[in-house]
C-alpha atoms as a PDB file:
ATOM      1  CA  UNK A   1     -62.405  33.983  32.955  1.00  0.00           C
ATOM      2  CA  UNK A   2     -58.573  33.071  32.287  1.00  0.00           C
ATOM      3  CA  UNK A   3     -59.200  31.653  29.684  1.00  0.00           C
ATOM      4  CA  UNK A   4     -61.191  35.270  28.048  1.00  0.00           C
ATOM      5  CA  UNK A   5     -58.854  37.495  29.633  1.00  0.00           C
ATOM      6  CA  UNK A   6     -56.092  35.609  27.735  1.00  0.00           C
ATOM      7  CA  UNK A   7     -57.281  36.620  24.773  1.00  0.00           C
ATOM      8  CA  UNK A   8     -57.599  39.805  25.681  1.00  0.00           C
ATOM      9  CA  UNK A   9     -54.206  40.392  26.556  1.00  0.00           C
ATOM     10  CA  UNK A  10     -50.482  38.619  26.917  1.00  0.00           C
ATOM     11  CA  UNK A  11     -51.384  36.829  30.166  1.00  0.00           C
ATOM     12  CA  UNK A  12     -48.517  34.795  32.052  1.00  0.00           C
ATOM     13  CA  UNK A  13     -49.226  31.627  33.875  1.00  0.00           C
ATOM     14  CA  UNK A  14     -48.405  34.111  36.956  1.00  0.00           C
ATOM     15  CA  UNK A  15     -51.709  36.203  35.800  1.00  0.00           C
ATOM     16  CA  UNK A  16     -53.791  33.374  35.182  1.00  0.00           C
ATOM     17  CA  UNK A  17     -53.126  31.437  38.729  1.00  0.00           C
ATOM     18  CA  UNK A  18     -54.062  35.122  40.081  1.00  0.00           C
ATOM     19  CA  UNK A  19     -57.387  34.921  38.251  1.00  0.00           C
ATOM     20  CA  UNK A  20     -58.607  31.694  39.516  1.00  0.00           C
ATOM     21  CA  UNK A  21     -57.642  32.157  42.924  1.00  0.00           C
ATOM     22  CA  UNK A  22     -60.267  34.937  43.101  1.00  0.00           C
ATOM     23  CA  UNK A  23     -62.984  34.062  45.549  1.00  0.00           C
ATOM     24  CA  UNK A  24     -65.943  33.494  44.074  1.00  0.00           C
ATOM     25  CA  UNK A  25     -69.281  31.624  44.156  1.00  0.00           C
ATOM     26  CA  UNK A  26     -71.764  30.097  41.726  1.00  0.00           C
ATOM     27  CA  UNK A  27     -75.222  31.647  41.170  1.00  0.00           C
ATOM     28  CA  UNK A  28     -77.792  30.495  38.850  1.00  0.00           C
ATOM     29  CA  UNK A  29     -80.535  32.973  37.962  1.00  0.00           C
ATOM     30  CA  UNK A  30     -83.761  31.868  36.266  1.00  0.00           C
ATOM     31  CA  UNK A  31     -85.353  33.401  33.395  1.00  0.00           C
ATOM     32  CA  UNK A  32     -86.834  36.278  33.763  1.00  0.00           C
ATOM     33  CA  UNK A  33     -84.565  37.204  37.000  1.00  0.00           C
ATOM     34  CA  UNK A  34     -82.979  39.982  37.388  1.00  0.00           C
ATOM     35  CA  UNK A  35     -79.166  39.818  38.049  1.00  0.00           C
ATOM     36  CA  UNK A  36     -78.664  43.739  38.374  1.00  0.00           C
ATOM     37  CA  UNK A  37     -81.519  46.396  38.707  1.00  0.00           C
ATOM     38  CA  UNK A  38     -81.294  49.928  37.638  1.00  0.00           C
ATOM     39  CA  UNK A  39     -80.681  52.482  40.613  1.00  0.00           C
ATOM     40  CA  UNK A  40     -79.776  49.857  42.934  1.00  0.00           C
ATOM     41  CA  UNK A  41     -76.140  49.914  44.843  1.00  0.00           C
ATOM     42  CA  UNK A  42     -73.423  48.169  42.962  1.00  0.00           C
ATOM     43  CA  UNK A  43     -73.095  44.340  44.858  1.00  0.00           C
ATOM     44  CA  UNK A  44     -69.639  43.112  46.894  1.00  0.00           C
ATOM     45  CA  UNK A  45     -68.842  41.197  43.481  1.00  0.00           C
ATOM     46  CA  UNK A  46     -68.630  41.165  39.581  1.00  0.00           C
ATOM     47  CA  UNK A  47     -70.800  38.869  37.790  1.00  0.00           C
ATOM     48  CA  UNK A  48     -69.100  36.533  34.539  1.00  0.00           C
ATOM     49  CA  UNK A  49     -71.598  33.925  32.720  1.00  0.00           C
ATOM     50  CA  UNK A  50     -70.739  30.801  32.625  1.00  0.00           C
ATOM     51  CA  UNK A  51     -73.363  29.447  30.466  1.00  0.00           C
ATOM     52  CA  UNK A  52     -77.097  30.867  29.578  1.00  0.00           C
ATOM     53  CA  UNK A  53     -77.933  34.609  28.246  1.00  0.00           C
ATOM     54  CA  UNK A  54     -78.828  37.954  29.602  1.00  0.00           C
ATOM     55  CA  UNK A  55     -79.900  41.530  28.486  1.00  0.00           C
ATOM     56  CA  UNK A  56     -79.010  44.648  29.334  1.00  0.00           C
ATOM     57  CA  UNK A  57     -82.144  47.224  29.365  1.00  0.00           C
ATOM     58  CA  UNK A  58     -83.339  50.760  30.080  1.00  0.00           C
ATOM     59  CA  UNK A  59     -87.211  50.777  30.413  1.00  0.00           C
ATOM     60  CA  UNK A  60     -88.647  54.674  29.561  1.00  0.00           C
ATOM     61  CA  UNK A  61     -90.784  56.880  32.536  1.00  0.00           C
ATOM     62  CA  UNK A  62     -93.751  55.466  29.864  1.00  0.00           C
ATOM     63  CA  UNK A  63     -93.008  51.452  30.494  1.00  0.00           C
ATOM     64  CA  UNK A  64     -91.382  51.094  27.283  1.00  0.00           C
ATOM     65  CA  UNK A  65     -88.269  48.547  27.194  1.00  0.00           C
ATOM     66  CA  UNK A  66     -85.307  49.274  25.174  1.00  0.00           C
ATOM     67  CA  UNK A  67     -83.318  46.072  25.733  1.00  0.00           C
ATOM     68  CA  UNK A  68     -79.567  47.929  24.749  1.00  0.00           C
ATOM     69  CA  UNK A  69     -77.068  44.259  24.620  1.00  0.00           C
ATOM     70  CA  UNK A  70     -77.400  40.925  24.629  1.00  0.00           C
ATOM     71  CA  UNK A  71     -74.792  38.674  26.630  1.00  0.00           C
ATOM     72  CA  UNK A  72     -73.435  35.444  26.567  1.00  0.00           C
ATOM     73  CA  UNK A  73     -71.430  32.686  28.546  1.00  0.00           C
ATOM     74  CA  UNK A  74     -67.745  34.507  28.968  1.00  0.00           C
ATOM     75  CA  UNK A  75     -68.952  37.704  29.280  1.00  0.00           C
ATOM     76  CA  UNK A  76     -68.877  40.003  32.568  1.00  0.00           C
ATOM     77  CA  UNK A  77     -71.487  41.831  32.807  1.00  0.00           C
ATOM     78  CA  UNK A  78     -71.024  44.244  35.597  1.00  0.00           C
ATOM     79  CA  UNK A  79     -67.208  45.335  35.531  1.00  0.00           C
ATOM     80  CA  UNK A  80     -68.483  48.666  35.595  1.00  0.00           C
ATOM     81  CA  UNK A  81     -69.610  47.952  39.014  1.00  0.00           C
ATOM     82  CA  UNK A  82     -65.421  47.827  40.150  1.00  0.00           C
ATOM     83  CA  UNK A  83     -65.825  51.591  40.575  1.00  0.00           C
ATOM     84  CA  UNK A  84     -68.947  53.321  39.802  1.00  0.00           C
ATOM     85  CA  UNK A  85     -71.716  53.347  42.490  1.00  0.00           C
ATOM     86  CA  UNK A  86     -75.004  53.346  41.236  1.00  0.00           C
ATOM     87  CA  UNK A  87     -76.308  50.502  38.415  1.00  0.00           C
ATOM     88  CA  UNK A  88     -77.565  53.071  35.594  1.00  0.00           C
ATOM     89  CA  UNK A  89     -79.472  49.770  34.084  1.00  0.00           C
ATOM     90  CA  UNK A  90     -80.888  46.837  34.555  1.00  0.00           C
ATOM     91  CA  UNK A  91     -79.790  43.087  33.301  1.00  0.00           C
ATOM     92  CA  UNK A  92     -82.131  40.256  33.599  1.00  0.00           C
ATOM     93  CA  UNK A  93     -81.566  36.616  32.729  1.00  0.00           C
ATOM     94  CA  UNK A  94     -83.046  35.628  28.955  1.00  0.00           C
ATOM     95  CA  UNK A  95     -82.466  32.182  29.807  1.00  0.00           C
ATOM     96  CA  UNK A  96     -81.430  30.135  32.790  1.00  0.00           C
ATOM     97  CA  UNK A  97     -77.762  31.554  33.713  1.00  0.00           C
ATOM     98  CA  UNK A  98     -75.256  29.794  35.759  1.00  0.00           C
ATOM     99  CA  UNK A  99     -72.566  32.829  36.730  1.00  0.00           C
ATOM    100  CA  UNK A 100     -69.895  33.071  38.863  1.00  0.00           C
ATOM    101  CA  UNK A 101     -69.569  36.197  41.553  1.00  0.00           C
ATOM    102  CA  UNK A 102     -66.017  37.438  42.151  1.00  0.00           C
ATOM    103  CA  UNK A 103     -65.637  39.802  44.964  1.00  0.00           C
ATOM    104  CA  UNK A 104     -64.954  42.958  43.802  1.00  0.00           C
ATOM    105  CA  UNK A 105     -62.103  44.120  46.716  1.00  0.00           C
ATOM    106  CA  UNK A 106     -59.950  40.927  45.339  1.00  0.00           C
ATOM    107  CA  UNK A 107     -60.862  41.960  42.042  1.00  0.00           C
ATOM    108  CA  UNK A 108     -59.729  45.377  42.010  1.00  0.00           C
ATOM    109  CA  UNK A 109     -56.716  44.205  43.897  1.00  0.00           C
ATOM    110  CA  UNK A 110     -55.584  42.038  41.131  1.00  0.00           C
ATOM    111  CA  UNK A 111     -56.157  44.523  38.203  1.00  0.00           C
ATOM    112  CA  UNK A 112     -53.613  46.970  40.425  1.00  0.00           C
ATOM    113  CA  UNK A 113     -51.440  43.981  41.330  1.00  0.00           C
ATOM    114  CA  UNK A 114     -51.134  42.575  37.607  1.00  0.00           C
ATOM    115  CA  UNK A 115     -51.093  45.067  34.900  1.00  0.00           C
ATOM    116  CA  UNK A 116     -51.325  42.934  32.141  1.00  0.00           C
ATOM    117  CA  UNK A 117     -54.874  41.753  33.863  1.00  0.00           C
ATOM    118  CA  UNK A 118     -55.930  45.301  33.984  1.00  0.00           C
ATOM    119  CA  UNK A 119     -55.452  46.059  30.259  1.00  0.00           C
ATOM    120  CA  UNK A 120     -57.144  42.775  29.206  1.00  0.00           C
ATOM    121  CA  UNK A 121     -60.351  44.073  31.225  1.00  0.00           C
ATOM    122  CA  UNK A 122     -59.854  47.205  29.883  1.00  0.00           C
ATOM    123  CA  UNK A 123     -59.930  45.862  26.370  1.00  0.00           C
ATOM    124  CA  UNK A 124     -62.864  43.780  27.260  1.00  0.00           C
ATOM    125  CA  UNK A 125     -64.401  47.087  28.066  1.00  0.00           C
ATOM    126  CA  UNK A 126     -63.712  48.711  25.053  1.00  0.00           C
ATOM    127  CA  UNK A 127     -64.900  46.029  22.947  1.00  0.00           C
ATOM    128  CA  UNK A 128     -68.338  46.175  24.761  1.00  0.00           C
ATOM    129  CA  UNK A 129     -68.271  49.418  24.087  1.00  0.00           C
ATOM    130  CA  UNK A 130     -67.365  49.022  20.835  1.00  0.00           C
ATOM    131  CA  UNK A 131     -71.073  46.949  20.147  1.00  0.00           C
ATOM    132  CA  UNK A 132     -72.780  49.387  21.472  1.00  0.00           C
ATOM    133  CA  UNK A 133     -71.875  52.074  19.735  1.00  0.00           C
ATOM    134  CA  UNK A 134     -72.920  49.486  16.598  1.00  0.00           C
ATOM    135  CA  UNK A 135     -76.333  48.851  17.795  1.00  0.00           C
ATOM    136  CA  UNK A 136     -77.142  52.684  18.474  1.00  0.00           C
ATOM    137  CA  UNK A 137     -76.421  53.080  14.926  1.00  0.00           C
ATOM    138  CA  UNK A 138     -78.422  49.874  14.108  1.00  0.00           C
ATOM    139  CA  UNK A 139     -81.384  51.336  15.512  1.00  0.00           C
ATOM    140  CA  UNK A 140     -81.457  54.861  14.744  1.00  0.00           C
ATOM    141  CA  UNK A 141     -80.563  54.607  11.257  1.00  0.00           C
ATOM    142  CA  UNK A 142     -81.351  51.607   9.659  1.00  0.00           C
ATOM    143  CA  UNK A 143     -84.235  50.083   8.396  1.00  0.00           C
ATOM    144  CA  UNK A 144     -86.575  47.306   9.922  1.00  0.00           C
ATOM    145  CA  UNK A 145     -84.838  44.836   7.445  1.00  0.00           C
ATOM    146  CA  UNK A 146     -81.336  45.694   7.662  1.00  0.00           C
ATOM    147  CA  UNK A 147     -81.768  46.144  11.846  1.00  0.00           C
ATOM    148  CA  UNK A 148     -83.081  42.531  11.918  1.00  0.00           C
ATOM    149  CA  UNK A 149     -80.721  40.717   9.630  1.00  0.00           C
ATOM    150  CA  UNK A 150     -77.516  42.904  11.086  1.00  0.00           C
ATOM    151  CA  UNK A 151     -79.284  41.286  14.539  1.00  0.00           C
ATOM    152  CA  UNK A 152     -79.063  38.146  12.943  1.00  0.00           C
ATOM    153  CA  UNK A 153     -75.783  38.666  11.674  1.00  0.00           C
ATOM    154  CA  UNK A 154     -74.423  39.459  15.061  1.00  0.00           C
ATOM    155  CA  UNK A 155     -75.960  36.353  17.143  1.00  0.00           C
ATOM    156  CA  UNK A 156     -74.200  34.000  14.378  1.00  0.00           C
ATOM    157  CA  UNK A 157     -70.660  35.334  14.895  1.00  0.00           C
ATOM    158  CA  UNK A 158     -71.121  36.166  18.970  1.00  0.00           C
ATOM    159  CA  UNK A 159     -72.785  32.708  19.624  1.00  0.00           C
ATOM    160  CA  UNK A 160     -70.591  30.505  17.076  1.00  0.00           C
ATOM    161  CA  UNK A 161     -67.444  32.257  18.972  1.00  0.00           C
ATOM    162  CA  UNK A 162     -68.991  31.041  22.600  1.00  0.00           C
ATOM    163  CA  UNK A 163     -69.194  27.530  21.333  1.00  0.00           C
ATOM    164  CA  UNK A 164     -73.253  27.987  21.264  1.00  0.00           C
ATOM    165  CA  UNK A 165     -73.664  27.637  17.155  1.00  0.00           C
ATOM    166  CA  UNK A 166     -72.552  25.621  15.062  1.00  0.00           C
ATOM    167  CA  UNK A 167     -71.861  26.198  10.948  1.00  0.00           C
ATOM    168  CA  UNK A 168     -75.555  26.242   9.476  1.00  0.00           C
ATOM    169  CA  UNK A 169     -76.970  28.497  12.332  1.00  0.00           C
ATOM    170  CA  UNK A 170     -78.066  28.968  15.803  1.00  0.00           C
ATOM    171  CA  UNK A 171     -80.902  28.646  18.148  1.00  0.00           C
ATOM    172  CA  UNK A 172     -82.567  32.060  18.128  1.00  0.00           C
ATOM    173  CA  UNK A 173     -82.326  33.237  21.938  1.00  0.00           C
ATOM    174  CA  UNK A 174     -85.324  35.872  21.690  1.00  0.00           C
ATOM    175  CA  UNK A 175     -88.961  35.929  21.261  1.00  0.00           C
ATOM    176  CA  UNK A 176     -89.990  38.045  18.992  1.00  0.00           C
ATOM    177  CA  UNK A 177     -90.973  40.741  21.375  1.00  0.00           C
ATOM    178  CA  UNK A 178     -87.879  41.043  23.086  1.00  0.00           C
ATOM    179  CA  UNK A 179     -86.211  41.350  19.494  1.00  0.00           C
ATOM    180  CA  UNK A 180     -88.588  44.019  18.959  1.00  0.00           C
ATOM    181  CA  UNK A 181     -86.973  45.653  22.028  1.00  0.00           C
ATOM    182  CA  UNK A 182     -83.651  45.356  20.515  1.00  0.00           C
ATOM    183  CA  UNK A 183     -84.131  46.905  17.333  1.00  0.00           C
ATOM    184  CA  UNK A 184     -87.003  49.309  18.014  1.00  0.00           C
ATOM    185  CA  UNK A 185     -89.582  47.547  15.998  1.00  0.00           C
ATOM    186  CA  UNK A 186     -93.303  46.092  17.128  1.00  0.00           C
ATOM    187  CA  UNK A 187     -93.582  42.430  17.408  1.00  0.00           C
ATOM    188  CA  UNK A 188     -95.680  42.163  14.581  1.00  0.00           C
ATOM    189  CA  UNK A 189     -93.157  43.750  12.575  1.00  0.00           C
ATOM    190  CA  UNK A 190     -90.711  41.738  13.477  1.00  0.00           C
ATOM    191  CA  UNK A 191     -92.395  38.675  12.350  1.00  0.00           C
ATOM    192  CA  UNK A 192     -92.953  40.274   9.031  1.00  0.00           C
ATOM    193  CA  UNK A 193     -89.268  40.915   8.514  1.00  0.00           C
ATOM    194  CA  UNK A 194     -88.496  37.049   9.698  1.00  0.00           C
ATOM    195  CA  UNK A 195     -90.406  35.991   6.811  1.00  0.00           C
ATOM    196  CA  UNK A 196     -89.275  38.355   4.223  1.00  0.00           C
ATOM    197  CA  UNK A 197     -85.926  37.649   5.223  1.00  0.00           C
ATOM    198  CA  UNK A 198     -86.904  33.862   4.549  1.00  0.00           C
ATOM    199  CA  UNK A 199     -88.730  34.731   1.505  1.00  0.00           C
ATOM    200  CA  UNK A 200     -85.984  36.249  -0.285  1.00  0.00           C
ATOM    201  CA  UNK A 201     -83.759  33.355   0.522  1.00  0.00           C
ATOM    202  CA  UNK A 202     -81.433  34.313   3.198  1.00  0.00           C
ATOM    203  CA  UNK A 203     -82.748  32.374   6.466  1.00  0.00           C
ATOM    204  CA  UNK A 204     -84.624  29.411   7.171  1.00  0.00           C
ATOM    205  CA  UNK A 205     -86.970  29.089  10.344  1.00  0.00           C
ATOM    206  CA  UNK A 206     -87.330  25.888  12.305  1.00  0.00           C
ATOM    207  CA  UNK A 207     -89.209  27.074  15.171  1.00  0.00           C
ATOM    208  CA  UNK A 208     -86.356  29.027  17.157  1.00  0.00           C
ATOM    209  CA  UNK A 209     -83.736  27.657  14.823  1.00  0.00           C
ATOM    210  CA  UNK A 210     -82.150  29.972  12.405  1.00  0.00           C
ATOM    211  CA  UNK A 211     -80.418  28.767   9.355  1.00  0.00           C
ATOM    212  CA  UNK A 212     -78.364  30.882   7.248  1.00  0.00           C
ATOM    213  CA  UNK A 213     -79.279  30.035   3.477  1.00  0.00           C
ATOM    214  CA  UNK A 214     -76.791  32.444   2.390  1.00  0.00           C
ATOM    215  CA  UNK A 215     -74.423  33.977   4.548  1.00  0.00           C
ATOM    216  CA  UNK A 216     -73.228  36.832   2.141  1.00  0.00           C
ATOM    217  CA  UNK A 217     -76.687  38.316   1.065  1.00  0.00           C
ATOM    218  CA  UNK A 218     -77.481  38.432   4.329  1.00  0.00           C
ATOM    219  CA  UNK A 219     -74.300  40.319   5.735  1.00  0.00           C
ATOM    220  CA  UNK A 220     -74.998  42.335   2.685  1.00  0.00           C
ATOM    221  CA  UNK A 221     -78.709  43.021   3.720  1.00  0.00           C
ATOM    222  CA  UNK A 222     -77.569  43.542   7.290  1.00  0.00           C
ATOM    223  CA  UNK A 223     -75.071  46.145   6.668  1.00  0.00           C
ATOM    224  CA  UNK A 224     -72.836  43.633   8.535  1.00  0.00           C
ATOM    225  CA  UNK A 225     -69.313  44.154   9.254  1.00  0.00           C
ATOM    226  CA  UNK A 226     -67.717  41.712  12.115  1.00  0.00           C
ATOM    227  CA  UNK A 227     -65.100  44.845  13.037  1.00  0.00           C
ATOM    228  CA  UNK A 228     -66.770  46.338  15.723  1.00  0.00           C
ATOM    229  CA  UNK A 229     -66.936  42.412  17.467  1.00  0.00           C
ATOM    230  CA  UNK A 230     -63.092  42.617  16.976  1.00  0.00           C
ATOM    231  CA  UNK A 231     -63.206  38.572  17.244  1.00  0.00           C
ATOM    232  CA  UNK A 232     -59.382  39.211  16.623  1.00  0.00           C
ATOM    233  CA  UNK A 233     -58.931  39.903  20.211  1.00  0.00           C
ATOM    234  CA  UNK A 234     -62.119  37.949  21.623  1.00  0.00           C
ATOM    235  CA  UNK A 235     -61.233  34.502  21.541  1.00  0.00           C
ATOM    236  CA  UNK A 236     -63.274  34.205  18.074  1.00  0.00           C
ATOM    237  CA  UNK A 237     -62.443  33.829  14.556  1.00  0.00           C
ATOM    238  CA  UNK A 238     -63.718  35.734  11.740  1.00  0.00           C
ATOM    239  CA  UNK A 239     -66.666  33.790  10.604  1.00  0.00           C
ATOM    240  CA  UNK A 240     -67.010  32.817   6.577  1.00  0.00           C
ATOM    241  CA  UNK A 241     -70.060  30.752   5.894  1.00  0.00           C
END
């Protein structure tokens, strides 16, 4: 968490002691848990991955799952939980999680304490906010293709900054089902636009290995621009491949 915050914002050693004396506890969560649940009252902590992936989601009166971000080890994923009182979502664990749970009193006692801590939360927040402004876009205005390889596009950059990828690509966290969820499209037709994307040359499939055959066509394809990750101030670079 320090170590996230610091690249959010100029943190003294001062800052950073503060943050790891939290108290705090270890959870792990198995896949499909859920970590938060929509209408429920907001827990006595905040919840940061440590390693493992999650999903935020809003499921329709009908049953039908719109799975609305995808999280990863360093990000919180209930900040909004310091002051508002009802969870207006659920998150449930894609794979196995390990997280940690700060107690939210100490919490909001440090962001009030240290300044500097506030404003990198609140630029953590803005960032998150930030990607999902990009993926409402993603999926009301884009097509099948472009919504799966701007997916794509996204999981290389996010993952490769959490230490998760490596140059050539990534292990693909989703079935195709739950990618469906994320960009509005059947399963079916999600595995259609897997293997055109392969087709035409701009991914290779090894399973749930992803392999980027060529990195600008399919940024190009994706409509993909990193600025709304702004890796700049996320503890990432900006990815070439």
């Amino acid at each position: 968490m320090a170590r996230r915050l610091r690249s959010r914002a100029d943190l003294d050693d001062e800052d950073c002691r503060a943050i790891i004396a939290l108290p705090h506890a270890v959870r792990v969560y198995e896949a499909p848990a859920y970590i938060i649940r929509e209408g429920g009252p907001p827990t006595s902590y905040c919840t940061l991955i440590l390693s493992g992936l999650a999903f935020r989601q809003k499921v329709t009166l009908t049953g039908a799952r719109q799975i609305v971000s995808i999280h990863m080890a360093g990000d919180f994923i209930d900040l909004q939980h310091l002051f508002l009182k009802r969870a207006d979502h659920s998150v449930q664990a894609l794979s196995r999680v390990e997280a940690v749970d700060i107690e939210r009193s100490a919490l909001r006692q440090l962001i009030i304490d240290r300044p500097a801590v506030g404003r990198a939360m609140w630029t953590d927040a803005l960032i998150e906010g930030s990607v999902f402004r990009e993926w409402v876009v993603n999926v009301g205005r884009r097509d099948a293709k472009t919504r799966v390889a701007h997916l794509l596009c996204e999981f290389a950059l996010r993952m490769q900054a959490a230490g998760l990828a490596n140059g050539e690509g990534f292990e693909l966290p989703m079935t195709q089902e739950q990618i469906g969820d994320a960009v509005g499209l059947t399963s079916v037709h999600v595995n259609r636009t897997l293997k055109l994307l392969a087709a035409e040359g701009l991914i290779e499939r090894d399973k749930r290995f992803v392999k980027y055959r060529d990195w600008q066509r399919l940024q190009h394809v994706g409509d993909f621009t990193s600025l709304y990750l702004h890796l700049d101030q996320a503890g990432g670079e900006q990815k070439t491949l």
